[in-house]
N, C-alpha and C. Protein backbone atom coordinates (compact mmCIF):
# COMPACT_ATOMS: atom_id res chain seq x y z
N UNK A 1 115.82 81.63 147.71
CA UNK A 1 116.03 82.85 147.01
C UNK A 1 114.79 83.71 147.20
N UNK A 2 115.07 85.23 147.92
CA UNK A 2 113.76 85.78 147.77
C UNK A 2 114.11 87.12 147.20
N UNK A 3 113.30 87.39 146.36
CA UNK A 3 113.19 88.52 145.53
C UNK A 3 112.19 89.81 146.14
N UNK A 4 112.50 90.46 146.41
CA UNK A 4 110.69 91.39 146.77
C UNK A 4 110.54 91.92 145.31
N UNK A 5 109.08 91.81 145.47
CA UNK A 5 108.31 92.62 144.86
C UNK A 5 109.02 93.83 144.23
N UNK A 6 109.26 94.57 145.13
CA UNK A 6 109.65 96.48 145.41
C UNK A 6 110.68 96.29 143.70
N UNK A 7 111.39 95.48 144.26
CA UNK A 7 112.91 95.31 142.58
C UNK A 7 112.63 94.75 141.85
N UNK A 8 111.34 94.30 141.45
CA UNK A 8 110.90 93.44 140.52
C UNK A 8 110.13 94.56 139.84
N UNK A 9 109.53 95.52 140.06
CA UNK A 9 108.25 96.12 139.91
C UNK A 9 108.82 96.73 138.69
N UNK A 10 107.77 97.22 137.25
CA UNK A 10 108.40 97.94 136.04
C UNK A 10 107.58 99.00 135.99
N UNK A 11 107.02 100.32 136.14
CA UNK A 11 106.32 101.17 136.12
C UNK A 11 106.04 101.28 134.18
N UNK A 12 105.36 100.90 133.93
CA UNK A 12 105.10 100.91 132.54
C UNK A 12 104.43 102.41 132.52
N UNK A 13 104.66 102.97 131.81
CA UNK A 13 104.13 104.29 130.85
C UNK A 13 102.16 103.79 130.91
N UNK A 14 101.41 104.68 131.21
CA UNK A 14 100.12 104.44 130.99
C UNK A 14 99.69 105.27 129.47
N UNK A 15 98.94 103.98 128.71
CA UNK A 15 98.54 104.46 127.72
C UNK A 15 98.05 105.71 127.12
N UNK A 16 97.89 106.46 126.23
CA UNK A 16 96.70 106.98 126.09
C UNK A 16 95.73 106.37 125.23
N UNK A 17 94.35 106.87 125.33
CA UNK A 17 93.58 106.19 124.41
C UNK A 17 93.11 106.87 123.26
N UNK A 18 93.37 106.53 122.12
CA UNK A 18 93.15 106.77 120.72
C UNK A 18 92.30 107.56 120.79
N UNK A 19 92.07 109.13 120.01
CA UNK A 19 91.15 109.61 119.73
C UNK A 19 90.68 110.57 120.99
N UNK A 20 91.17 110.77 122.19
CA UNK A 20 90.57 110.81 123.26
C UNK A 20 91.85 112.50 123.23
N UNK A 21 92.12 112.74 122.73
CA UNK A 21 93.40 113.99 123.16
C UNK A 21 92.69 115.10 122.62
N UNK A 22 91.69 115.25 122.00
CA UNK A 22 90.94 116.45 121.40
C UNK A 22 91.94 116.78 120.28
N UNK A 23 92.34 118.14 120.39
CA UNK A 23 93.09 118.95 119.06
C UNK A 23 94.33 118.68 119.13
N UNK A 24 95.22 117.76 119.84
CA UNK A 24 96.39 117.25 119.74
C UNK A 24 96.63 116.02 119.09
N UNK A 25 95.43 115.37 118.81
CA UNK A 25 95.92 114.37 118.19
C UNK A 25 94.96 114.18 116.77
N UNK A 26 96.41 115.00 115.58
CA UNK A 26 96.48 114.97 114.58
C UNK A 26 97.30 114.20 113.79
N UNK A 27 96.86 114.20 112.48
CA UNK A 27 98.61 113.50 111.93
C UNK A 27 99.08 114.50 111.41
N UNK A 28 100.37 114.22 110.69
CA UNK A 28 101.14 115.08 110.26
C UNK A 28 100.47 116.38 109.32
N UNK A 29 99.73 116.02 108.60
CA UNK A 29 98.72 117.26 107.75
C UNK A 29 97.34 117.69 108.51
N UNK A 30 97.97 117.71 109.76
CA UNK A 30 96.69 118.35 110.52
C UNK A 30 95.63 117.95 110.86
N UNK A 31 94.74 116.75 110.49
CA UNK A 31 93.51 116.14 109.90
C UNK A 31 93.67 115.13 111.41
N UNK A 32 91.99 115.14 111.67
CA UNK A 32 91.91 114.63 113.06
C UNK A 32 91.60 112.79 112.61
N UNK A 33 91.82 112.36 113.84
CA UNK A 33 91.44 110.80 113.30
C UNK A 33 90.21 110.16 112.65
N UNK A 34 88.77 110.78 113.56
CA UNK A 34 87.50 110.98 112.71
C UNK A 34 87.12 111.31 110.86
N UNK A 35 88.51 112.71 110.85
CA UNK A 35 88.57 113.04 109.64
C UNK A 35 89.27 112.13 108.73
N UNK A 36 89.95 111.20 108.91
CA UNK A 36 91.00 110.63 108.36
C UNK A 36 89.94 109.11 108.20
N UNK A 37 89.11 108.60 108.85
CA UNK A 37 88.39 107.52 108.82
C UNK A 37 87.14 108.20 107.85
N UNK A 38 86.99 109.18 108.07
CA UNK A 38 85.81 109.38 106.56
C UNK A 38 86.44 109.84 105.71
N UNK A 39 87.69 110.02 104.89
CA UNK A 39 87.90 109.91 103.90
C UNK A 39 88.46 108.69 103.86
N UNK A 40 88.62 108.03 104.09
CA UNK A 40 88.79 106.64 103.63
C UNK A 40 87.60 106.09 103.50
N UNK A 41 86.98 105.60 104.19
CA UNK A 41 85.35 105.47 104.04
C UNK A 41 84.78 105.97 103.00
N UNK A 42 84.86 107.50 102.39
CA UNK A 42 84.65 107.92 100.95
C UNK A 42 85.21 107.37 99.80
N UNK A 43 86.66 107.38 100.15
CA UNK A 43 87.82 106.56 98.93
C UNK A 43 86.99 104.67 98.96
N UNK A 44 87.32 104.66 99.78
CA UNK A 44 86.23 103.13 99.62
C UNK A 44 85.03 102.75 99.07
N UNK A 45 84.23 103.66 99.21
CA UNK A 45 82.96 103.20 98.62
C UNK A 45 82.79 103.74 97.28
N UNK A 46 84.20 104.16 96.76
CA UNK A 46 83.77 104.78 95.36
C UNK A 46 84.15 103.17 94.27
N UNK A 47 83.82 103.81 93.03
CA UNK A 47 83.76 102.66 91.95
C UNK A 47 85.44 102.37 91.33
N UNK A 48 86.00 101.58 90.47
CA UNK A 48 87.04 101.80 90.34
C UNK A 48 87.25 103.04 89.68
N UNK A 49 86.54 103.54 88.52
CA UNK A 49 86.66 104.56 87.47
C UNK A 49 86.42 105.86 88.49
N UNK A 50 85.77 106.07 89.59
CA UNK A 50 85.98 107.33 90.60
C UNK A 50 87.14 107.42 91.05
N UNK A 51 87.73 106.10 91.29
CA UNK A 51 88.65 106.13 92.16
C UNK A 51 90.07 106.39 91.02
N UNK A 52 89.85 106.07 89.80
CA UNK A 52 91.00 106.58 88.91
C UNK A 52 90.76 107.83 88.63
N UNK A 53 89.50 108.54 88.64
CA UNK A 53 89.62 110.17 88.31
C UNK A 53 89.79 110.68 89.38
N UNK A 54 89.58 110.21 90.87
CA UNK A 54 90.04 110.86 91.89
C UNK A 54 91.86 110.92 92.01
N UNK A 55 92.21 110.18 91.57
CA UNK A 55 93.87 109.58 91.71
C UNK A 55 94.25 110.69 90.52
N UNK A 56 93.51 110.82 89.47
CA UNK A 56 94.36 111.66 88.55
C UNK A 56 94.16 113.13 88.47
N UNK A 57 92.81 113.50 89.51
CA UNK A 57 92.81 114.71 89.41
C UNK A 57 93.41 115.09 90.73
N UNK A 58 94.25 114.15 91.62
CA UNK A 58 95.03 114.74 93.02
C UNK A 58 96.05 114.35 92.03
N UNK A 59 96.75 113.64 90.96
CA UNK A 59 97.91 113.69 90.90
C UNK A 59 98.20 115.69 89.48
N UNK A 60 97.09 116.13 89.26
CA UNK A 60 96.96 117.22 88.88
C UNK A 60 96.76 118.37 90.25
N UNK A 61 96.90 118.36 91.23
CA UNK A 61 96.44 119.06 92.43
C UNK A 61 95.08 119.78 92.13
N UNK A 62 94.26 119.23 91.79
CA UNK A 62 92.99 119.50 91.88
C UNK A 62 92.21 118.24 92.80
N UNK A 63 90.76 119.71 93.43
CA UNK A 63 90.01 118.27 93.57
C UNK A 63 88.29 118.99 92.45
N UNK A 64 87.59 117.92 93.32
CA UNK A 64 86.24 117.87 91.77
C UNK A 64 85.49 119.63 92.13
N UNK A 65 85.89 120.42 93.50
CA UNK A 65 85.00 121.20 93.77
C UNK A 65 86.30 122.38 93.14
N UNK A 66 87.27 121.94 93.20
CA UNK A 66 88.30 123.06 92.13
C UNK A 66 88.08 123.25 90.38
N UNK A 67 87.52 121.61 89.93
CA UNK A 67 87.40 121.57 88.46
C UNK A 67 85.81 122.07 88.65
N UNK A 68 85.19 122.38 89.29
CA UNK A 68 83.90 122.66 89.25
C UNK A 68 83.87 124.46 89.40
N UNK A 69 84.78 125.30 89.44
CA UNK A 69 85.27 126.01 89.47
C UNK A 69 85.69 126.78 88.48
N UNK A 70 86.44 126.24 87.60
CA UNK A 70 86.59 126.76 86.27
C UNK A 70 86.37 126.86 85.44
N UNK A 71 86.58 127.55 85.27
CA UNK A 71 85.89 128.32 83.40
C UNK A 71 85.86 127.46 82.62
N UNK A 72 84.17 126.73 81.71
CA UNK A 72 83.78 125.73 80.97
C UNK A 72 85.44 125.35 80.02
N UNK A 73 85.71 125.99 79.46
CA UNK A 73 87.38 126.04 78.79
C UNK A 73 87.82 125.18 79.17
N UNK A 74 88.09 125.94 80.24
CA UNK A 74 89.22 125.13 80.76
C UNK A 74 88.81 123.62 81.98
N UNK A 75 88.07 123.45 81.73
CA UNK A 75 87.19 122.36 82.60
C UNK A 75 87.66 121.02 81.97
N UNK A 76 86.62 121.68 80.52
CA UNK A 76 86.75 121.30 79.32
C UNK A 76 87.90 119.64 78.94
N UNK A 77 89.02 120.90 78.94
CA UNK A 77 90.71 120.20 78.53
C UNK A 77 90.86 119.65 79.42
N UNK A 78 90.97 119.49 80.73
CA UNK A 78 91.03 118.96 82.10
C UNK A 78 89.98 117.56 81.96
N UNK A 79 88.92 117.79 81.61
CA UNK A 79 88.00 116.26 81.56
C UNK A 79 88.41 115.87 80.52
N UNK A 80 88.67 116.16 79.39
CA UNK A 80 89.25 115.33 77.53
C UNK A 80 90.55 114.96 78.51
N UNK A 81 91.56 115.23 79.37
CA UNK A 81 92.64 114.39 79.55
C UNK A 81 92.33 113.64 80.90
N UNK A 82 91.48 113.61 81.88
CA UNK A 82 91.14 112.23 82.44
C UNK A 82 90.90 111.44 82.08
N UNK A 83 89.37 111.84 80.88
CA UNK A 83 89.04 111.00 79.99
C UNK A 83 89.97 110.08 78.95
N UNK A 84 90.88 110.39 78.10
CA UNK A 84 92.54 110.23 77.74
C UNK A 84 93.17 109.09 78.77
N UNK A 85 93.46 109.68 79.72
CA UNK A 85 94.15 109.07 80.59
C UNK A 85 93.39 107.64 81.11
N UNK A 86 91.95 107.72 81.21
CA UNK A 86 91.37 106.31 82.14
C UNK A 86 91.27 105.61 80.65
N UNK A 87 90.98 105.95 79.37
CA UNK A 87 91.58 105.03 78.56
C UNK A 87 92.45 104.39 78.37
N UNK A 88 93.72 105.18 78.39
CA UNK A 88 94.60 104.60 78.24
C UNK A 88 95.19 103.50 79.33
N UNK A 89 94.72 103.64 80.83
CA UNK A 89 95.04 102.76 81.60
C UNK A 89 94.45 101.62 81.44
N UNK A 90 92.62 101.38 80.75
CA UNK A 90 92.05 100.74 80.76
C UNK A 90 92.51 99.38 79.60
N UNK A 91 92.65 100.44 78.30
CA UNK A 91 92.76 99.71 76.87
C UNK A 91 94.75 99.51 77.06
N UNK A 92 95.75 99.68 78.16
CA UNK A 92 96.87 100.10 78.06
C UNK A 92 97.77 98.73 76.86
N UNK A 93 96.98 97.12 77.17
CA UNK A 93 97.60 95.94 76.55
C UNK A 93 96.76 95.65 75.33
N UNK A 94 95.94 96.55 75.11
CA UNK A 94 94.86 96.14 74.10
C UNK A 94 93.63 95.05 74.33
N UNK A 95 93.55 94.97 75.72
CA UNK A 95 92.53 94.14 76.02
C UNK A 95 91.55 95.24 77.49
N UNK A 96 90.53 95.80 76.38
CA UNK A 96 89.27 96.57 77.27
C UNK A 96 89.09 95.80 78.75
N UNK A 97 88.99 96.82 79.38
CA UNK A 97 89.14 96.50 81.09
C UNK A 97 90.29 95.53 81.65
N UNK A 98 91.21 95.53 81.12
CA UNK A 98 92.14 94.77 82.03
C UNK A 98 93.27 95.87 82.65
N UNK A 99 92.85 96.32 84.17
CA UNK A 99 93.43 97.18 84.91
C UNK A 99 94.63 96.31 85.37
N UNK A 100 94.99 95.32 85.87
CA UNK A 100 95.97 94.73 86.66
C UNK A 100 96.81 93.48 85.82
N UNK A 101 98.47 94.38 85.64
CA UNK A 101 99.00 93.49 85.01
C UNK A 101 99.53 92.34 85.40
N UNK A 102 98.90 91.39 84.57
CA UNK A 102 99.32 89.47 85.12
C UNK A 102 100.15 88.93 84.54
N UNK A 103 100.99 89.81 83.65
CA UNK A 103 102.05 89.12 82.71
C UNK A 103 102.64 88.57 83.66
N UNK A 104 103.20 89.01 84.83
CA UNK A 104 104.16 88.71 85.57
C UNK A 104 104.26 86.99 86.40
């Protein structure tokens, strides 16, 4: 049985390499891969309690240079309900610092 080569052969697609496309290779919200590895890298090295006022002031569409922005007032009401809020996640079973529920 002989086969050639020639009908055997699969022309595979040549890669590209990660990172290497300049301004085409974004993700979907625009943000380049560099950009996307230092905010994670930021989200990472924060503490848990950053990382819950960061979570609750994007789930308010703010970020800290928007609340840094507004009028003492209204800053104000905005930090009394993070503040509010990381309590209540913290104290949520009545036992201070227990973030992760183990009832389960």
């Amino acid at each position: 049985m002989n086969i050639s080569s020639a009908s055997t052969a699969i022309n595979w697609p040549t890669p590209k390499p990660i990172g290497t496309a300049g301004s085409a290779a974004r993700d979907a919200g625009g943000r380049k891969p560099d950009d996307i590895a230092a905010d994670f890298l930021k989200y990472a090295s924060m503490s848990p309690m950053e990382r819950m006022r960061a979570n609750i002031l994007k789930g308010m569409d703010l970020t800290e240079e928007q609340l840094g922005s507004l009028p003492q007032d209204e800053r104000r009401k905005i930090e009394d309900t993070i503040k509010d809020s990381i309590r209540k996640m913290v104290s949520a079973d009545g036992r201070t610092g227990q973030l992760v529920d183990v009832s389960a």
